[in-house]
C-alpha atoms as a PDB file:
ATOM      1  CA  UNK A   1       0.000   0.000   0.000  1.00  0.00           C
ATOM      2  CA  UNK A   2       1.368   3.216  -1.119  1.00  0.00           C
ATOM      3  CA  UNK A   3       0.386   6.284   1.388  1.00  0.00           C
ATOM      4  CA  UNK A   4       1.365   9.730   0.929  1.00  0.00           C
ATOM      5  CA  UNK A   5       1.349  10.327  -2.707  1.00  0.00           C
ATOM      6  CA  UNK A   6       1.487  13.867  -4.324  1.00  0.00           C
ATOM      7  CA  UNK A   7       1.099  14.793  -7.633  1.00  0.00           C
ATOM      8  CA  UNK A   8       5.185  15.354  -8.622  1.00  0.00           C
ATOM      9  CA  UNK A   9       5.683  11.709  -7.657  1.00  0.00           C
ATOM     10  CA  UNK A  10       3.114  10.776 -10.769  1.00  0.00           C
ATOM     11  CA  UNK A  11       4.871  13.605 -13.066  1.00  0.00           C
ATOM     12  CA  UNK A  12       8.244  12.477 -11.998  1.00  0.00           C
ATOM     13  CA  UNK A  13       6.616   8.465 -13.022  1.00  0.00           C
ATOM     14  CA  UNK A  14       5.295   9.901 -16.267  1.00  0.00           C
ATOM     15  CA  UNK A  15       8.718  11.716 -17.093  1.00  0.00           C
ATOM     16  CA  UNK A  16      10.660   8.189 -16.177  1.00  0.00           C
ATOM     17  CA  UNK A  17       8.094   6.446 -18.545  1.00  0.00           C
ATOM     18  CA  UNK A  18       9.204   6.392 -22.287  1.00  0.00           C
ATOM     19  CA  UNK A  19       6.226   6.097 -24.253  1.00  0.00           C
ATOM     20  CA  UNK A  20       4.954   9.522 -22.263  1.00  0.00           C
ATOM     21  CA  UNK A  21       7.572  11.643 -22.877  1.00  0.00           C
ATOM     22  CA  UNK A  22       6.911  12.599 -26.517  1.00  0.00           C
ATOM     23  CA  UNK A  23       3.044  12.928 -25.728  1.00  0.00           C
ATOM     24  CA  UNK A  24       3.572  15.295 -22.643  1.00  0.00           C
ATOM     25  CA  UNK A  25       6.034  17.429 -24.599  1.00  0.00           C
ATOM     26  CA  UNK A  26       3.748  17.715 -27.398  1.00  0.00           C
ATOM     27  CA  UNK A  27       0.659  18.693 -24.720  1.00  0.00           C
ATOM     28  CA  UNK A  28       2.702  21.428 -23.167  1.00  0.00           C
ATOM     29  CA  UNK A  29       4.022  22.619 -26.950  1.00  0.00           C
ATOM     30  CA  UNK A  30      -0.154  22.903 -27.657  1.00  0.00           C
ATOM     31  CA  UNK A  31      -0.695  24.495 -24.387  1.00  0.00           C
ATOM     32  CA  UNK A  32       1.661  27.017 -24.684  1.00  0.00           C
ATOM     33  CA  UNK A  33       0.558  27.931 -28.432  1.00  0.00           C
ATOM     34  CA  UNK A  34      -3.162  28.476 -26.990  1.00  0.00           C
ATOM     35  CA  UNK A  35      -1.814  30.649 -24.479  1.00  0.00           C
ATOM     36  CA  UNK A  36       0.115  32.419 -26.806  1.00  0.00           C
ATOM     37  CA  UNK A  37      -2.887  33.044 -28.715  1.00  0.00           C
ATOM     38  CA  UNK A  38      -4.892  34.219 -26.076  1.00  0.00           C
ATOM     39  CA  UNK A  39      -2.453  36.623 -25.118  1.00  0.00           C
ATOM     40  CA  UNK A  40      -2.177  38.094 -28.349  1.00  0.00           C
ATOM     41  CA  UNK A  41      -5.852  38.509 -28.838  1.00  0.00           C
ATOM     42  CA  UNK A  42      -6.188  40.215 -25.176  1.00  0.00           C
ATOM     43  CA  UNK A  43      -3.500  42.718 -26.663  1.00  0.00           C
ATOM     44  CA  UNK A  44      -5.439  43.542 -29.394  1.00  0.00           C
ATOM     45  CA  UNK A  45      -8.588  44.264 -27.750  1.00  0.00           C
ATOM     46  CA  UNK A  46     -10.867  41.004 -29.080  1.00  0.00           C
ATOM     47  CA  UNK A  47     -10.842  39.157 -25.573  1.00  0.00           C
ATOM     48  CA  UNK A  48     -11.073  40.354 -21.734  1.00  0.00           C
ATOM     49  CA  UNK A  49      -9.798  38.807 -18.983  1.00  0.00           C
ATOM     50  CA  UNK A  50     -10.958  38.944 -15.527  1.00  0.00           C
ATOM     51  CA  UNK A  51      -9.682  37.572 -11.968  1.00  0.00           C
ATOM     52  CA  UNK A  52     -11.328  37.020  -9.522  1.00  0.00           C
ATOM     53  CA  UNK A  53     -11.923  34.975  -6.173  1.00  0.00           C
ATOM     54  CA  UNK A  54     -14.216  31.989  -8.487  1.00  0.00           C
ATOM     55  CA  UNK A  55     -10.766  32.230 -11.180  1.00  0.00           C
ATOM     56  CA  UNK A  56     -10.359  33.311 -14.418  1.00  0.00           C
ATOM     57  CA  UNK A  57     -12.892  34.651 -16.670  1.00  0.00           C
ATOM     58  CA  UNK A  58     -12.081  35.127 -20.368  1.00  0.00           C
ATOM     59  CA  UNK A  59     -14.653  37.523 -22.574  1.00  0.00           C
ATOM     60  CA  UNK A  60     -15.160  38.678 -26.101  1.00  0.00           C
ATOM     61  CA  UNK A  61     -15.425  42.252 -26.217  1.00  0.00           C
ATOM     62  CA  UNK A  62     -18.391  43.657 -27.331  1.00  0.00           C
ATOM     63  CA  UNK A  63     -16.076  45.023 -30.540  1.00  0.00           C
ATOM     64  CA  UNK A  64     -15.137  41.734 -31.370  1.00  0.00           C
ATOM     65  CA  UNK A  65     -19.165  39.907 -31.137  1.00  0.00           C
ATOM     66  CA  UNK A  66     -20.217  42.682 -33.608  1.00  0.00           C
ATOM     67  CA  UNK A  67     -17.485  41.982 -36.046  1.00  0.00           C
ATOM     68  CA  UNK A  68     -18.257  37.975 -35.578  1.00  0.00           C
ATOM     69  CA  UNK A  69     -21.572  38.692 -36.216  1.00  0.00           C
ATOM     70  CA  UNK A  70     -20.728  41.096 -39.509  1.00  0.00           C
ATOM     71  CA  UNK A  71     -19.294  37.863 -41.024  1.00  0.00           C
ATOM     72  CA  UNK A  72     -22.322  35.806 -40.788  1.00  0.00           C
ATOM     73  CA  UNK A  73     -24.412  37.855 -43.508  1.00  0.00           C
END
């Protein structure tokens, strides 16, 4: 019986294991595209972000709904 577990001993597991390596590298290469492109559409004014004590809240700007909705007629 294993007690006292945390969560680095399974990432340090998953790093040891082989066949996870190339799969977890490509996750956090995705992940850190996304938030790249988030970041870049917060600078140009199409997305909001907001913190608060329930987390993080990401909005389209009012600017950016119109314009989506421009491109549907």
């Amino acid at each position: 019986m294993v007690v006292g577990r945390t969560l680095w001993d399974f990432v340090i597991e998953m790093m040891e294991t082989p066949g996870l390596r190339l799969w977890l590298l490509a996750l956090v290469i995705v992940m850190e595209f996304i938030f790249i492109i988030i970041l870049i559409l917060v600078q140009a004014g199409f997305l909001s972000l907001n913190l608060s004590y329930g987390g993080l809240g990401v909005e389209i700007r009012p600017f950016a709904a119109n314009l989506a909705m421009a491109h549907q007629f």
